[in-house]
C-alpha atoms as a PDB file:
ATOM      1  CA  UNK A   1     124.171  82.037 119.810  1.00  0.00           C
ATOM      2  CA  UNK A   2     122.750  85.247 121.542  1.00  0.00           C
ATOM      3  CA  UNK A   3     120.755  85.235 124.438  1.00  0.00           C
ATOM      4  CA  UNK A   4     119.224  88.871 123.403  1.00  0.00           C
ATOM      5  CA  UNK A   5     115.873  88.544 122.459  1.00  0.00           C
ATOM      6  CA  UNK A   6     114.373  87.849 119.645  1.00  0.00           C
ATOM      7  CA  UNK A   7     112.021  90.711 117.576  1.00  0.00           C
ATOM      8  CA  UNK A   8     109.849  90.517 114.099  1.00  0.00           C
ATOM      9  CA  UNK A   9     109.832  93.791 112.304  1.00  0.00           C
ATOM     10  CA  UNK A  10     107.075  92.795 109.694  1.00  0.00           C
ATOM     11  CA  UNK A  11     107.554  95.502 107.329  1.00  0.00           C
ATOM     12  CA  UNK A  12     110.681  97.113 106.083  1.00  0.00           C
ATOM     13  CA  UNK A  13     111.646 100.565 108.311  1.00  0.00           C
ATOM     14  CA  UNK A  14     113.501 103.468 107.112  1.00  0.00           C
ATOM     15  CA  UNK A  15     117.317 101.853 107.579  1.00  0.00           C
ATOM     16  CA  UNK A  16     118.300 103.856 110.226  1.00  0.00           C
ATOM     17  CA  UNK A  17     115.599 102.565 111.978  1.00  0.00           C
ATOM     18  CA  UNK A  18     116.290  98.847 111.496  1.00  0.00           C
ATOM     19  CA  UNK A  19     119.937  99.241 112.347  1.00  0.00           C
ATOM     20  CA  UNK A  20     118.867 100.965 115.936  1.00  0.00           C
ATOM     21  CA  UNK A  21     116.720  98.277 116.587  1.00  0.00           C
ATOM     22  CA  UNK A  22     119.271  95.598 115.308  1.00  0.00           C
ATOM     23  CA  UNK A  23     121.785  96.868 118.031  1.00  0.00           C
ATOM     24  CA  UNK A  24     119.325  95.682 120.753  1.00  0.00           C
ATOM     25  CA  UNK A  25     117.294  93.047 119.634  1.00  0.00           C
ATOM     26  CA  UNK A  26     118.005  89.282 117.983  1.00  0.00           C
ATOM     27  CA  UNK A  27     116.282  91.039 115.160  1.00  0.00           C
ATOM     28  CA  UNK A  28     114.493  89.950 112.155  1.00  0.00           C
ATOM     29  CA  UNK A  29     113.530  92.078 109.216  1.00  0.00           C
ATOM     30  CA  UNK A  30     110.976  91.601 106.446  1.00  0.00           C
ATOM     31  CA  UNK A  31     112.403  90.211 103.213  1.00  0.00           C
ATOM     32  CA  UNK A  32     110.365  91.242 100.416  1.00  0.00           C
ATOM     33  CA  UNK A  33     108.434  94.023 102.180  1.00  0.00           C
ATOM     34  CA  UNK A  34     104.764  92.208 101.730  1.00  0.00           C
ATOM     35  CA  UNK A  35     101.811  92.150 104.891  1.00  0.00           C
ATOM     36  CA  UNK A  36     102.481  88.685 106.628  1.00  0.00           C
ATOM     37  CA  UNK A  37      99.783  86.008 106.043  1.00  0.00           C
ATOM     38  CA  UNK A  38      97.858  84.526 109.097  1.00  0.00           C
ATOM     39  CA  UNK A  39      99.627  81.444 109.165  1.00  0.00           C
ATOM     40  CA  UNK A  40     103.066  83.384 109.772  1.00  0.00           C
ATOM     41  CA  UNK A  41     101.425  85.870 112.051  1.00  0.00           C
ATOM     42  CA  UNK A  42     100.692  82.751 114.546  1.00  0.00           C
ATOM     43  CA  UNK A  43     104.387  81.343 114.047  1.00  0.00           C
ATOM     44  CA  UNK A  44     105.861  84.799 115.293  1.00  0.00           C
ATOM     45  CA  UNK A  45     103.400  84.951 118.167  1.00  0.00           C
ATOM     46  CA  UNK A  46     105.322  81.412 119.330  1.00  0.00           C
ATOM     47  CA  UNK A  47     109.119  82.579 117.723  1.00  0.00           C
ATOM     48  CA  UNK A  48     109.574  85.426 119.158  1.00  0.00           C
ATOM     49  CA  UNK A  49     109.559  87.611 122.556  1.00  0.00           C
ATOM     50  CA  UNK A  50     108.265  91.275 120.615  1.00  0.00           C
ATOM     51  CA  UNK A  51     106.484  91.968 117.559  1.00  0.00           C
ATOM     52  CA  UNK A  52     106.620  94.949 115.601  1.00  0.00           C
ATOM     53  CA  UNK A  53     103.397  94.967 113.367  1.00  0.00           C
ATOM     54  CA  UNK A  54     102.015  97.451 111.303  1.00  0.00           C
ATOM     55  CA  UNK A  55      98.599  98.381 109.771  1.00  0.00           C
ATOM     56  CA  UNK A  56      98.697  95.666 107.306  1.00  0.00           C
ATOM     57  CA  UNK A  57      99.341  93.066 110.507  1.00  0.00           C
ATOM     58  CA  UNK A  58      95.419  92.230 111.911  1.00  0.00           C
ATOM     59  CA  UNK A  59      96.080  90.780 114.916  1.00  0.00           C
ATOM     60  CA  UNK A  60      93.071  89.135 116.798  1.00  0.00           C
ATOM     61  CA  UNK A  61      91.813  87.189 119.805  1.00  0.00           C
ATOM     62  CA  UNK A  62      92.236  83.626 118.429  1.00  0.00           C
ATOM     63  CA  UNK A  63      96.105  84.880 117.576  1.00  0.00           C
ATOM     64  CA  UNK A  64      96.788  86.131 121.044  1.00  0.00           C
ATOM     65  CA  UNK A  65      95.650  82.897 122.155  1.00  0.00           C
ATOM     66  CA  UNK A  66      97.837  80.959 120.023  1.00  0.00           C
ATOM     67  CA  UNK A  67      99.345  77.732 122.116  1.00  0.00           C
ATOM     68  CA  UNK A  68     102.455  78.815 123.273  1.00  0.00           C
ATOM     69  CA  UNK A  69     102.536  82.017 122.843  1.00  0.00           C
ATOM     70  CA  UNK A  70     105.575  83.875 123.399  1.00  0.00           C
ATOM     71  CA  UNK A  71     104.815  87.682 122.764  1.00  0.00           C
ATOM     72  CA  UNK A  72     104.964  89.908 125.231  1.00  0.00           C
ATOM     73  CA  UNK A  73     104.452  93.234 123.549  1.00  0.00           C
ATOM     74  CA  UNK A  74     103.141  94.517 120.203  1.00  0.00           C
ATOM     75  CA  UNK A  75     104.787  97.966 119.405  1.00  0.00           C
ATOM     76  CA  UNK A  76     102.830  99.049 116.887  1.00  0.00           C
ATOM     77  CA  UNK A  77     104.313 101.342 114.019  1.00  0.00           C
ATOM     78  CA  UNK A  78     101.757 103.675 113.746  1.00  0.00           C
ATOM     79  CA  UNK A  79      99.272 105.806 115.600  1.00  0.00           C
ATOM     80  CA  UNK A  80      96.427 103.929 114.599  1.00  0.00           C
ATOM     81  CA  UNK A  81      96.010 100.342 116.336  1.00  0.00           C
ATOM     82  CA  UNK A  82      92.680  99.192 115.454  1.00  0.00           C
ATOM     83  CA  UNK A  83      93.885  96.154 113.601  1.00  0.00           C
ATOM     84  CA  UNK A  84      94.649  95.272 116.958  1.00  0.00           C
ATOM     85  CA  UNK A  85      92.233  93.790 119.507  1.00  0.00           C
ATOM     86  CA  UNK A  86      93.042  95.645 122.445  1.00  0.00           C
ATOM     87  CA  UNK A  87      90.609  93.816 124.415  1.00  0.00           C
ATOM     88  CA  UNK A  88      92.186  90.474 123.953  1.00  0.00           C
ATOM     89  CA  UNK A  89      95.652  91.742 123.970  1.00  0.00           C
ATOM     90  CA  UNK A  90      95.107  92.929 127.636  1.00  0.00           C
ATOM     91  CA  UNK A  91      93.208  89.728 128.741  1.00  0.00           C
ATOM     92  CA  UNK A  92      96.496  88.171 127.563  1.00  0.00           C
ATOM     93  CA  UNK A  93      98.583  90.654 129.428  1.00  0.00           C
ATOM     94  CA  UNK A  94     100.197  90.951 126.256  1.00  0.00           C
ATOM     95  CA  UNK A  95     101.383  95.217 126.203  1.00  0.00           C
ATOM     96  CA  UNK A  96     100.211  97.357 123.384  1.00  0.00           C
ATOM     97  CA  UNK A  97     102.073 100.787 122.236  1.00  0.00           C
ATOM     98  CA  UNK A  98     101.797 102.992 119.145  1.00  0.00           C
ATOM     99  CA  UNK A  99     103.412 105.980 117.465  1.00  0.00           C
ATOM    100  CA  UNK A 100     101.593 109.271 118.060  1.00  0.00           C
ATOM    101  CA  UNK A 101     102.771 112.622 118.114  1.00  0.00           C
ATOM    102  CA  UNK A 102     105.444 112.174 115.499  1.00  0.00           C
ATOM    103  CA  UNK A 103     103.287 112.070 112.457  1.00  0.00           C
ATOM    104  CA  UNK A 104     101.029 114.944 113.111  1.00  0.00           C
ATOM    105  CA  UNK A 105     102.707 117.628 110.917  1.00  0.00           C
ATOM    106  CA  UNK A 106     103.303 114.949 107.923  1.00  0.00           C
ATOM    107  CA  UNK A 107      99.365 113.552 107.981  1.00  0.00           C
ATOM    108  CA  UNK A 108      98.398 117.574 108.040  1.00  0.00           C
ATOM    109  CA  UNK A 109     100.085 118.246 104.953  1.00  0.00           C
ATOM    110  CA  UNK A 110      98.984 115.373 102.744  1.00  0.00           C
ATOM    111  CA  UNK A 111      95.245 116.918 104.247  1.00  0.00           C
ATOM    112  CA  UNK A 112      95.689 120.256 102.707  1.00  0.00           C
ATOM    113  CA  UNK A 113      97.531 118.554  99.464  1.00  0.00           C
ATOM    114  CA  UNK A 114      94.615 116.512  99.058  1.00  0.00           C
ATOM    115  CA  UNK A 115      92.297 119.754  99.286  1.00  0.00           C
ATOM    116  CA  UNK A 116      94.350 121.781  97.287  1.00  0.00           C
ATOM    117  CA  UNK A 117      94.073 119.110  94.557  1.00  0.00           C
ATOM    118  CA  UNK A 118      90.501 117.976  94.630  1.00  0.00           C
ATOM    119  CA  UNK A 119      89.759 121.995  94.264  1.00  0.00           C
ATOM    120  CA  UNK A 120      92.035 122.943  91.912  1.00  0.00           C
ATOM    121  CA  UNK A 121      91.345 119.689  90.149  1.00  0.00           C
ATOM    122  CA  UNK A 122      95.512 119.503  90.014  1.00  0.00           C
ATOM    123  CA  UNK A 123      95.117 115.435  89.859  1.00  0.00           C
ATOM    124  CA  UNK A 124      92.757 115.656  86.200  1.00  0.00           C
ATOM    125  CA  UNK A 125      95.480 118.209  85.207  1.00  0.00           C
ATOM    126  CA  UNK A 126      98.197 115.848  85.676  1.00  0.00           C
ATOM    127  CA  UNK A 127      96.749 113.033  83.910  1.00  0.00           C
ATOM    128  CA  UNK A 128      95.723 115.533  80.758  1.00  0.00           C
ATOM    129  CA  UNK A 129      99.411 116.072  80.527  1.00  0.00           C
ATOM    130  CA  UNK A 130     100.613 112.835  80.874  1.00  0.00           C
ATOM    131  CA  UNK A 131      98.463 111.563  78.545  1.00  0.00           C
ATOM    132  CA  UNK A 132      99.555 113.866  76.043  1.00  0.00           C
ATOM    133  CA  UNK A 133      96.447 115.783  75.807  1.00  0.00           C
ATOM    134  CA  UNK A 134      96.826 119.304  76.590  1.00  0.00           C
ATOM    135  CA  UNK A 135      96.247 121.297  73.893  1.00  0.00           C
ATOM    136  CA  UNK A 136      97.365 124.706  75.247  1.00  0.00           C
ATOM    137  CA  UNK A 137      95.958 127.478  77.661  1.00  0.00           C
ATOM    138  CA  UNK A 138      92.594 128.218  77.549  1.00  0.00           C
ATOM    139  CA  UNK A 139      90.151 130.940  79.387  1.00  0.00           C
ATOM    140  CA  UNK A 140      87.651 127.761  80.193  1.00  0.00           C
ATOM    141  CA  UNK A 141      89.887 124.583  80.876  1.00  0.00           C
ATOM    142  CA  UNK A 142      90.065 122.689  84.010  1.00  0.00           C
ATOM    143  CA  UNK A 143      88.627 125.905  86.282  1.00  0.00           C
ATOM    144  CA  UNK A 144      88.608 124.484  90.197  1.00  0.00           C
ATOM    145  CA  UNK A 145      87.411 126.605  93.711  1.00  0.00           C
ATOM    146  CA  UNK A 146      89.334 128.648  95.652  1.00  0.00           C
ATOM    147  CA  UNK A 147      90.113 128.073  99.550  1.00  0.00           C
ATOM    148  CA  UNK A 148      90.490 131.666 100.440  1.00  0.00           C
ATOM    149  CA  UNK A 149      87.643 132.139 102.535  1.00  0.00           C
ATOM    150  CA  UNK A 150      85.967 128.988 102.229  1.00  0.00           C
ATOM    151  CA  UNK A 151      84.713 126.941 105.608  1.00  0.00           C
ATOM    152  CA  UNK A 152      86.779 123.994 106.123  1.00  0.00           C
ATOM    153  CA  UNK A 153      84.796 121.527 108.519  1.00  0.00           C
ATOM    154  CA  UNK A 154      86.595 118.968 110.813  1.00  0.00           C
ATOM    155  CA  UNK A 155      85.482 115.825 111.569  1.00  0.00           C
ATOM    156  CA  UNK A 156      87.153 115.001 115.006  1.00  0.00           C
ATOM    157  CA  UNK A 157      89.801 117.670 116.841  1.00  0.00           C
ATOM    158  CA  UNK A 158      92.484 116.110 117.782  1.00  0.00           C
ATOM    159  CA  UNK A 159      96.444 116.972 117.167  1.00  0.00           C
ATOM    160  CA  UNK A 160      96.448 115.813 113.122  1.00  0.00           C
ATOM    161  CA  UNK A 161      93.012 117.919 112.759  1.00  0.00           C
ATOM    162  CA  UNK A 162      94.549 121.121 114.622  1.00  0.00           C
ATOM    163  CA  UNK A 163      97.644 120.924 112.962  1.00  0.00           C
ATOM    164  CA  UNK A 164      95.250 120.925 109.831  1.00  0.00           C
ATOM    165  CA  UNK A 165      93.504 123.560 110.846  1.00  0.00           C
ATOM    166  CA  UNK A 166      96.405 125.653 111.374  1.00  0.00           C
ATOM    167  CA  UNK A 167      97.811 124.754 107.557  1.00  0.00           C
ATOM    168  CA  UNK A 168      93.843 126.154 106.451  1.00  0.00           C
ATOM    169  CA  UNK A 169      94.199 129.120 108.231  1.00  0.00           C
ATOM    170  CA  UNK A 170      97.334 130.281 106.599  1.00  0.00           C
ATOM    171  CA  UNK A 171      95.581 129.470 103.006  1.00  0.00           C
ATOM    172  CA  UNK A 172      92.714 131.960 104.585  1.00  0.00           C
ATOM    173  CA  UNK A 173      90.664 129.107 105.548  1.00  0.00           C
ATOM    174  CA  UNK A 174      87.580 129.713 108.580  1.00  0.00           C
ATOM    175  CA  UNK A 175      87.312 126.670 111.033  1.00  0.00           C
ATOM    176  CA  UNK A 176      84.456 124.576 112.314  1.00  0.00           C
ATOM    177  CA  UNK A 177      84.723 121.346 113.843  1.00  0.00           C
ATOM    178  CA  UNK A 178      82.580 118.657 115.118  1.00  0.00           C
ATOM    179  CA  UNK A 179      83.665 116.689 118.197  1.00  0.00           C
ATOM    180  CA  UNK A 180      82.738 114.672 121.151  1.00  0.00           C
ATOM    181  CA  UNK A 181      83.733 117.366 123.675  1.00  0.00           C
ATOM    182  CA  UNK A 182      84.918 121.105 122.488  1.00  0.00           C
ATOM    183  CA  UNK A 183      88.103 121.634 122.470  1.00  0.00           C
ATOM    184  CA  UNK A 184      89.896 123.654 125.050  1.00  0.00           C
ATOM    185  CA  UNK A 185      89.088 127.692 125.028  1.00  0.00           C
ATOM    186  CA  UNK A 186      92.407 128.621 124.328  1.00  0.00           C
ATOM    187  CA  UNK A 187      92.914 126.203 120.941  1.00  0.00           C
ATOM    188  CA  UNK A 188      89.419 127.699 119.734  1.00  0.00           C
ATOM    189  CA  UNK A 189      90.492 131.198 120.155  1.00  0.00           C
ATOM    190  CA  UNK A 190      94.231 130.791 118.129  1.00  0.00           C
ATOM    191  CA  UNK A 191      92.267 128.757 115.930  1.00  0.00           C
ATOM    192  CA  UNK A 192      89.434 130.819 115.387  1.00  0.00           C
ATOM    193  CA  UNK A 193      87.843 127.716 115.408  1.00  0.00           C
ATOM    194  CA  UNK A 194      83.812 127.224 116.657  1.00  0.00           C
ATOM    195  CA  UNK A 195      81.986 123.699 117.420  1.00  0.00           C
ATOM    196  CA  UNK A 196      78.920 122.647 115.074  1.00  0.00           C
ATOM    197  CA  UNK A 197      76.411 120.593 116.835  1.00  0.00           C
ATOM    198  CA  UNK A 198      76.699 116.930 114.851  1.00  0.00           C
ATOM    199  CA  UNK A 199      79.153 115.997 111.983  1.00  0.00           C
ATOM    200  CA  UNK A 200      75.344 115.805 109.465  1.00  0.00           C
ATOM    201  CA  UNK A 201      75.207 119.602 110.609  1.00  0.00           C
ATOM    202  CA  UNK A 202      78.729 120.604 109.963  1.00  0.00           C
ATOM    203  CA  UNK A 203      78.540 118.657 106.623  1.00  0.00           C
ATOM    204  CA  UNK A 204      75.819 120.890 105.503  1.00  0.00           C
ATOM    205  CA  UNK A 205      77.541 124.266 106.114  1.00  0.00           C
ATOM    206  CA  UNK A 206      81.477 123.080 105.118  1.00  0.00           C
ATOM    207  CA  UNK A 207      83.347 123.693 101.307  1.00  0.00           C
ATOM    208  CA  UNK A 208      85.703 120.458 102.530  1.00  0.00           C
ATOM    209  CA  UNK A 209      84.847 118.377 105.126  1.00  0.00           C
ATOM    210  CA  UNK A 210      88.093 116.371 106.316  1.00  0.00           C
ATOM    211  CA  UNK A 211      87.965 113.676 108.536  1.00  0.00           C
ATOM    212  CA  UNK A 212      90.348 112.975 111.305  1.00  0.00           C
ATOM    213  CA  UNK A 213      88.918 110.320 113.622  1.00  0.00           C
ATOM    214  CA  UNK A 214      89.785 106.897 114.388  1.00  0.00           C
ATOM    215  CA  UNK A 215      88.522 104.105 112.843  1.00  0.00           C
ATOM    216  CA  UNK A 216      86.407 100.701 114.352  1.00  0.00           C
ATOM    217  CA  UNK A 217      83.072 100.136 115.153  1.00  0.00           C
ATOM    218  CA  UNK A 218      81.902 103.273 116.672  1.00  0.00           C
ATOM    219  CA  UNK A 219      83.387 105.547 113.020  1.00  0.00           C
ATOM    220  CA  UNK A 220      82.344 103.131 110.651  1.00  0.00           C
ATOM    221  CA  UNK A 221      80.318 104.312 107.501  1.00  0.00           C
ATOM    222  CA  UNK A 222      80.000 107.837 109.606  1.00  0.00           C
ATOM    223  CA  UNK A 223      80.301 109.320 106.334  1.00  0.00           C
ATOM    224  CA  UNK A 224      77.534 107.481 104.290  1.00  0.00           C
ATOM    225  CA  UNK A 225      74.734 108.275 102.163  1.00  0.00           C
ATOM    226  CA  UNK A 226      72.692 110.288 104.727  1.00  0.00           C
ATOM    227  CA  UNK A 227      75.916 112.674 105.639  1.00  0.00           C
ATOM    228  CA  UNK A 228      76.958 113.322 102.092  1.00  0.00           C
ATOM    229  CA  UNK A 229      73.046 114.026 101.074  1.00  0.00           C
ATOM    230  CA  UNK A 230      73.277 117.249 103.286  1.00  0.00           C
ATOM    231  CA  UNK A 231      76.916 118.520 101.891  1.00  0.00           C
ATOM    232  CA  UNK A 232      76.890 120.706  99.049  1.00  0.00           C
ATOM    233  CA  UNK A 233      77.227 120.269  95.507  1.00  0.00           C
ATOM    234  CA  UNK A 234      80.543 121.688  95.265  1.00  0.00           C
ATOM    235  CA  UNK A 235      82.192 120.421  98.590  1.00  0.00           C
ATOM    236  CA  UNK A 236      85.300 118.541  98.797  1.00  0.00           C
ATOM    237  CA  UNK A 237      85.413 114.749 101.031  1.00  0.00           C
ATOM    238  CA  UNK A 238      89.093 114.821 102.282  1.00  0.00           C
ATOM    239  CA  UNK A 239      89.903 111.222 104.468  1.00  0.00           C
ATOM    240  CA  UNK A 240      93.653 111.035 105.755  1.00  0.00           C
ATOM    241  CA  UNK A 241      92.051 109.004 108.871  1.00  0.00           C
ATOM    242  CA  UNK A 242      90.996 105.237 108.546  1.00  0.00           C
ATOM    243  CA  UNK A 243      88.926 104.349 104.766  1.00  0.00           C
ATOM    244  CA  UNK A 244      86.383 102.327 107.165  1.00  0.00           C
ATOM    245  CA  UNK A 245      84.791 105.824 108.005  1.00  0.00           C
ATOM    246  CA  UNK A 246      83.927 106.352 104.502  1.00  0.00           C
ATOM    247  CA  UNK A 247      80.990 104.497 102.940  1.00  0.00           C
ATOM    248  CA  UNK A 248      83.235 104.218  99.104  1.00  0.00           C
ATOM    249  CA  UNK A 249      80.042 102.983  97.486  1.00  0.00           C
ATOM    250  CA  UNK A 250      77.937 105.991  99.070  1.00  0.00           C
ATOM    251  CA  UNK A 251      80.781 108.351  98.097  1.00  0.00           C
ATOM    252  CA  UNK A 252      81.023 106.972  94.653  1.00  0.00           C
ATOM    253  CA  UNK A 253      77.487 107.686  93.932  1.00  0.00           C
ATOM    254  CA  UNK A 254      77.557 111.110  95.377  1.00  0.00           C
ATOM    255  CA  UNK A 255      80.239 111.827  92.683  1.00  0.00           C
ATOM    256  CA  UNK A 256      78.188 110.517  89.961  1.00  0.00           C
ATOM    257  CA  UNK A 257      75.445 112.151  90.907  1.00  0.00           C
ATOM    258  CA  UNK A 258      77.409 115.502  91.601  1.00  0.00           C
ATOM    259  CA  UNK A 259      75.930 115.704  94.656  1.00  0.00           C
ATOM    260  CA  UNK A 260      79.645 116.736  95.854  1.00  0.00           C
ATOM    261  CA  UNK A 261      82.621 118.557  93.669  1.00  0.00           C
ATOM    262  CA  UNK A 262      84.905 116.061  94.493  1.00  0.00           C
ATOM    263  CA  UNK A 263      86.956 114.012  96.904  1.00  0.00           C
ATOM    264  CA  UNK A 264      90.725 113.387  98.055  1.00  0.00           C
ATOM    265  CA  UNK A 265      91.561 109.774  99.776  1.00  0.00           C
ATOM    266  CA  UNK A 266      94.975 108.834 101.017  1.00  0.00           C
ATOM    267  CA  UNK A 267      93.178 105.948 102.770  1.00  0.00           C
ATOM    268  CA  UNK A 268      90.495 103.417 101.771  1.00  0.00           C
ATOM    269  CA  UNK A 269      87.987 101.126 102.644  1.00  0.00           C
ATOM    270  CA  UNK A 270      88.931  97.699 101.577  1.00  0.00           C
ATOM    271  CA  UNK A 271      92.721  99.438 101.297  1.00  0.00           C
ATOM    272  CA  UNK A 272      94.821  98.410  98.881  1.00  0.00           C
ATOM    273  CA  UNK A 273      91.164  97.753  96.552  1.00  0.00           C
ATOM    274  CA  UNK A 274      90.363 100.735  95.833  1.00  0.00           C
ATOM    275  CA  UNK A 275      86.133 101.128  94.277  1.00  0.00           C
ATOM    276  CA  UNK A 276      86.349 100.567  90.658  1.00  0.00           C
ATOM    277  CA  UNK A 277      84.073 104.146  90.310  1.00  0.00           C
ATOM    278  CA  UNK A 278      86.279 106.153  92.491  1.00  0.00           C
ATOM    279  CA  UNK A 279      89.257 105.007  90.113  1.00  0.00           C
ATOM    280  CA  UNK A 280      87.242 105.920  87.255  1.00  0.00           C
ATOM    281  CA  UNK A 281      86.311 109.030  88.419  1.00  0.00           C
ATOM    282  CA  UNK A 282      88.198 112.293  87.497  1.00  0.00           C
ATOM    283  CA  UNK A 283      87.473 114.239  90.148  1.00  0.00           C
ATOM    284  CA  UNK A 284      89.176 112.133  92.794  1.00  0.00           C
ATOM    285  CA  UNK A 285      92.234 112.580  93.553  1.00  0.00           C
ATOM    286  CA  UNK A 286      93.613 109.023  95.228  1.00  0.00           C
ATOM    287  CA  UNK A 287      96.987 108.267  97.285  1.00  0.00           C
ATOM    288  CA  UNK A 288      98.777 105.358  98.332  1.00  0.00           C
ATOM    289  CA  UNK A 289      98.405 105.861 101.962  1.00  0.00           C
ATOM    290  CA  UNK A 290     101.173 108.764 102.025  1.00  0.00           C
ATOM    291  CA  UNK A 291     100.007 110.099 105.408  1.00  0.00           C
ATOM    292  CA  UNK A 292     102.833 109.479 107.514  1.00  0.00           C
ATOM    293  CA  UNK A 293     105.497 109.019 104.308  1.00  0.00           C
ATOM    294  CA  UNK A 294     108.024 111.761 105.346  1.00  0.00           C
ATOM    295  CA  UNK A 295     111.456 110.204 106.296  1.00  0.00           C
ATOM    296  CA  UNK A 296     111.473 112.694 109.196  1.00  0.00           C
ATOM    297  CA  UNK A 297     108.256 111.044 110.536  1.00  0.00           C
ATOM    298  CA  UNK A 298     108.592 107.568 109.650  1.00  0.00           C
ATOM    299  CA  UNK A 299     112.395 107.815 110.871  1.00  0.00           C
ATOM    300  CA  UNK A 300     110.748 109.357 113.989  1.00  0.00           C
ATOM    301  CA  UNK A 301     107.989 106.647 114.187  1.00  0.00           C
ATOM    302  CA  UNK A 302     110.558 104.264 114.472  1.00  0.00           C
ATOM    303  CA  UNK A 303     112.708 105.504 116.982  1.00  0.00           C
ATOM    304  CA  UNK A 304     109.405 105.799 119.217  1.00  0.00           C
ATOM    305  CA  UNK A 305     108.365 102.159 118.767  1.00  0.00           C
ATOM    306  CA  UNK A 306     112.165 101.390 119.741  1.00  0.00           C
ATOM    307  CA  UNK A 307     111.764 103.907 123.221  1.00  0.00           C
ATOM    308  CA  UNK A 308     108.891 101.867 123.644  1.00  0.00           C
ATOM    309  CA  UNK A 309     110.510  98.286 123.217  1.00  0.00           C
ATOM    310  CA  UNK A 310     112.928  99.624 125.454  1.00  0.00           C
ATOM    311  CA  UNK A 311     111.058 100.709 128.308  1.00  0.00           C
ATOM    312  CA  UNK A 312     109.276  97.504 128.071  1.00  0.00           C
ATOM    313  CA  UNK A 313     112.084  95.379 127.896  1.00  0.00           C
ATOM    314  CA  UNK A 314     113.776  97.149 131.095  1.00  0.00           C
ATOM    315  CA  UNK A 315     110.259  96.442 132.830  1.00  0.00           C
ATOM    316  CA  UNK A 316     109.110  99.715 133.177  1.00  0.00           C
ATOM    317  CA  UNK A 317     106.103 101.030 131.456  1.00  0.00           C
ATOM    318  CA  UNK A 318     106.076 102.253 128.245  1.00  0.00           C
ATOM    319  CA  UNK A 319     105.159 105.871 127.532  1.00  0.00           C
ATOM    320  CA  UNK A 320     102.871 105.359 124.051  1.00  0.00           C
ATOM    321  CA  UNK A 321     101.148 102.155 125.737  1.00  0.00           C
ATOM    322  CA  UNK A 322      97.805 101.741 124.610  1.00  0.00           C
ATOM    323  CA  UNK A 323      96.866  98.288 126.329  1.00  0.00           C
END
């Protein structure tokens, strides 16, 4: 018997991570690596003292008010947390923390791989010689864009969308960005970066429009049929954020129409469904939710959510709380 307490990790963790948080915790790991079904979700919220969910792990009112409910803290692995109620969990006085900082560099570079693909149409190249296809070099075949000069608009300006926009520049890229507030003087200027007045108006003037905002109520479907009406027929859709900000049946009938050039997606809307036309289409170019998959960031992701079990544990506050 052990009278440490007791923690769910509901997703496997890079194994350096899991042994750290072994050494502190009565801790149990996932099994077989698969998203936890309701019915478990409420067991754990009763079984143990601290969860550690993830993105597949939605975790609602009526589940922080399950009878008996042990759970003190959620420490989310991840940056994202709106598969969590944050509402409920602080009527519950139950503490919410996340990951951020740690996967900034590794969600920028599957940005600019996305773009880099979609324009140079890398993934339909791929396939072709995979599939045994290629016939040989050829003045015409498979011709993409170039980013060297080209406008690359951002959709929200926080750390993942500067440390994008720093990636662009070195590929020759000019900056514009759409935001709630501008961003401070001195990240424009070392940027080079200047504020359009409404994502519609930046999606009208951008060659790839990548989107780096959180997702819920208030980003859902920003990107829909309106938006992508005003982009231009050759512009790239880039989405390493949340897939709810992207309306996939909108965006899939853009593409068909070739009302846009093409579109990159490391995340999706009904995630891990991906729309049947976006599949079919060859000029996406779709990842399994790579963002963050970097063992220096996911290693790092994990040693954050254990600072943050630890703080809470020793009752002080945690420094990534959220709620």
């Amino acid at each position: 018997m052990t009278d440490r307490p007791k923690l769910l990790v509901t997703r496997r963790l890079p194994e350096a991570v899991e042994r750290h948080l072994a050494g502190s915790w009565e801790t149990t790991l996932s099994a077989d690596d698969r998203p936890l079904d309701r019915a478990a979700l409420a067991a754990a919220m009763t079984g143990y003292d601290a969860l550690v969910p993830t993105i597949t792990d939605r975790i609602d009112a009526d589940l922080l008010a399950t009878p008996g409910r042990r759970v003190r803290i959620l420490a989310n692995y991840g940056a994202g947390v709106d598969h969590i109620d944050l509402a409920a969990a602080r009527a519950a006085g139950v503490v919410v923390t996340n990951t951020p900082d740690v996967l900034t560099e590794a969600t920028a570079e599957i940005a600019i791989l996305l773009m880099l693909m979609a324009a140079r149409r890398a993934g339909e190249g791929e396939r072709e010689v995979r599939a045994g296809e290629w016939t040989g070099w050829r003045p015409s075949h498979l011709i993409g864009q170039g980013l060297c000069g080209k406008t690359l608009g951002l959709i929200g300006f926080g750390r993942i969308a500067q440390a994008t926009a720093v990636k662009a520049r070195g590929l020759g890229m000019r900056i514009r960005y759409a935001s709630r507030s501008a961003a401070a003087p001195e990240v424009e200027r070392a940027l080079e970066a200047t504020r359009a007045e409404s994502p519609a108006a930046l999606a009208a003037e951008c060659d790839v429009l990548s989107l780096h905002v959180p997702g819920g109520a208030a980003t859902r479907h920003l990107v829909d049929t309106a938006l992508l009406a005003r982009m231009r027929p050759h512009a790239i859709v880039v989405n390493t954020a949340r897939g709810s900000v992207i309306d996939e049946a909108a965006l899939a009938e853009a593409l068909r129409q070739r009302r846009i050039g093409g579109v990159g997606l490391d995340v999706y809307e009904r995630e891990p469904i991906v729309h049947p036309e976006l599949l079919a289409h060859p000029r996406a170019v779709l990842l399994p939710h790579l963002g963050s998959a970097t063992i220096e960031a996911r290693t790092a992701m994990g040693l954050r959510v254990a600072d943050n079990l630890a703080a809470h544990r020793r009752g002080e506050e945690p420094g990534d709380r959220v709620a």
